[in-house]
Protein backbone atom coordinates (compact mmCIF):
# COMPACT_ATOMS: atom_id res chain seq x y z
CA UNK A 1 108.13 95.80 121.16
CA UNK A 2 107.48 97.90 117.93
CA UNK A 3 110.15 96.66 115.34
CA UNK A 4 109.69 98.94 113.27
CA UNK A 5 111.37 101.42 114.65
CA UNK A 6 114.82 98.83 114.99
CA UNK A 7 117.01 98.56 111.70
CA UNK A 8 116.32 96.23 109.04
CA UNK A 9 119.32 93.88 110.08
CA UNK A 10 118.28 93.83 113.78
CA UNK A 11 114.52 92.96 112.88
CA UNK A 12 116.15 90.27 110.65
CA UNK A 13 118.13 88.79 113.53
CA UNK A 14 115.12 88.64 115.80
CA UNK A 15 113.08 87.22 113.59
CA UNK A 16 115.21 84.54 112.59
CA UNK A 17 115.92 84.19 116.26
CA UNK A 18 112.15 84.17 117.23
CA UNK A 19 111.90 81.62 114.81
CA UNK A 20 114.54 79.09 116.96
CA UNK A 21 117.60 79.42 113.77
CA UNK A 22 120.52 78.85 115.97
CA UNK A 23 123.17 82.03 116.79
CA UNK A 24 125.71 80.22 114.58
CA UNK A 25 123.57 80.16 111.81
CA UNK A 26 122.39 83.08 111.94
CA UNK A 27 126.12 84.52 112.26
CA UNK A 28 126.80 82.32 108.79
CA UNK A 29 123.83 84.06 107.12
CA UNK A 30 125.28 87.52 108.13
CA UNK A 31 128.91 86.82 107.75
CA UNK A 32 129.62 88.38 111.24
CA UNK A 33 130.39 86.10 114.73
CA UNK A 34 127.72 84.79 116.34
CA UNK A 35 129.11 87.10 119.00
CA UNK A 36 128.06 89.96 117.40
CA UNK A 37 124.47 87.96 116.75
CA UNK A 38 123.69 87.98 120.24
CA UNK A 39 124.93 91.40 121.00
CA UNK A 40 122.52 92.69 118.43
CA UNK A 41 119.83 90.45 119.26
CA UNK A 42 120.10 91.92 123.01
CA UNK A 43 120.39 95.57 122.32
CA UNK A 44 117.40 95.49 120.25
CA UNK A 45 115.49 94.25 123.22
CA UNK A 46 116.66 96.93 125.57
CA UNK A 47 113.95 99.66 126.48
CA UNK A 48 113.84 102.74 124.80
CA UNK A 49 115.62 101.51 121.99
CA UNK A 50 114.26 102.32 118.65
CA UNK A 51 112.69 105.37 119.96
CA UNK A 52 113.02 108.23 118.45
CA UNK A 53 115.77 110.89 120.61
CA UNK A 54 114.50 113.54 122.39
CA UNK A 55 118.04 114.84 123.02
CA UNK A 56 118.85 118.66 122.63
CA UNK A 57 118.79 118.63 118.75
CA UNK A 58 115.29 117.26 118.49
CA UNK A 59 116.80 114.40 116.42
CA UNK A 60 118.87 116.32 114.05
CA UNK A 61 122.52 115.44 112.91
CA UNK A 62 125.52 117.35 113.85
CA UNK A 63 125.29 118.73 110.42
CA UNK A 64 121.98 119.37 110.19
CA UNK A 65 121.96 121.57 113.57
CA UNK A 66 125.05 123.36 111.97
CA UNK A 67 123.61 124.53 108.76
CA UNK A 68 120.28 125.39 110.44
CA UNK A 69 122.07 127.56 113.46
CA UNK A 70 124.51 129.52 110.32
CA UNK A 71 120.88 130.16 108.21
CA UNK A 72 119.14 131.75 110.89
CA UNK A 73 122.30 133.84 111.64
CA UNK A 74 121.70 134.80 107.95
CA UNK A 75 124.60 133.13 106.14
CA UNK A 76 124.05 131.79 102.56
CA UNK A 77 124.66 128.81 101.02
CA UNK A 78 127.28 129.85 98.66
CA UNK A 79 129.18 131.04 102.11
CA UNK A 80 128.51 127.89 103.40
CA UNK A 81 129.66 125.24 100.25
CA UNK A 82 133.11 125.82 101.44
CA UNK A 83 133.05 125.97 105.25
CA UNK A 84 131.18 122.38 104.80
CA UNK A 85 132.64 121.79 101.71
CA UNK A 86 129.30 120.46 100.55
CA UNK A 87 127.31 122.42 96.96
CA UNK A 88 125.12 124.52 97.46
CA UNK A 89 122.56 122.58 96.41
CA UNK A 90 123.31 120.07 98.92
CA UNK A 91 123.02 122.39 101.66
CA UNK A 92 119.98 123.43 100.91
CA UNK A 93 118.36 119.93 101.10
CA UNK A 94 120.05 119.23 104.23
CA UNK A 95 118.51 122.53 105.29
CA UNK A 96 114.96 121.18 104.22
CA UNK A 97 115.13 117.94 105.93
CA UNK A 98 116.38 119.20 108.93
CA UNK A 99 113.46 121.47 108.43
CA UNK A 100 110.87 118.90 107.85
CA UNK A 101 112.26 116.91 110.89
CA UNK A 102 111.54 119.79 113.00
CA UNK A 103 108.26 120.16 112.26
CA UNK A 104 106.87 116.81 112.73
């Protein structure tokens, strides 16, 4: 499986897990159950996870597919600092990320 694409905490978890530490250690390391050390242990491990999502969105936030659908309808970003109530600014470089997501 490619771990890289997994968070940092659940590549931490297998690895310690690879390496034989017990569940209730590993839960002591984390300060979390050991529960919750073998739920994230498993859902790393299920296909397709850590892939990137091919849903409708391409991979974008909620917010990121907002701003982008209101700036190709033409709105600015000073219209939009209050409807998000974001800066300008801030929209912007959502708008560029969302942007550079896109394209890749």
């Amino acid at each position: 499986m490619d771990n890289d694409r997994l968070r940092p905490i659940e590549r931490r978890m297998l690895k310690l897990a690879e390496a034989g530490v017990d569940d209730v250690e590993i839960a002591w390391r984390f300060r979390c159950s050991p529960k919750s050390v073998r739920q994230v242990t498993a859902l790393s491990q299920l296909p397709g996870r850590g892939q990137r999502s091919t849903a409708a969105g391409g991979g974008l936030r909620p917010i990121e597919r907002r701003v982008l659908r209101w700036r190709d309808a033409g709105a600015e970003f000073t219209d939009l600092a209050a409807r998000f109530r974001r800066r300008p600014a801030s929209l912007q470089q959502i708008e560029q990320v969302a942007r550079y997501k896109l394209a890749r």
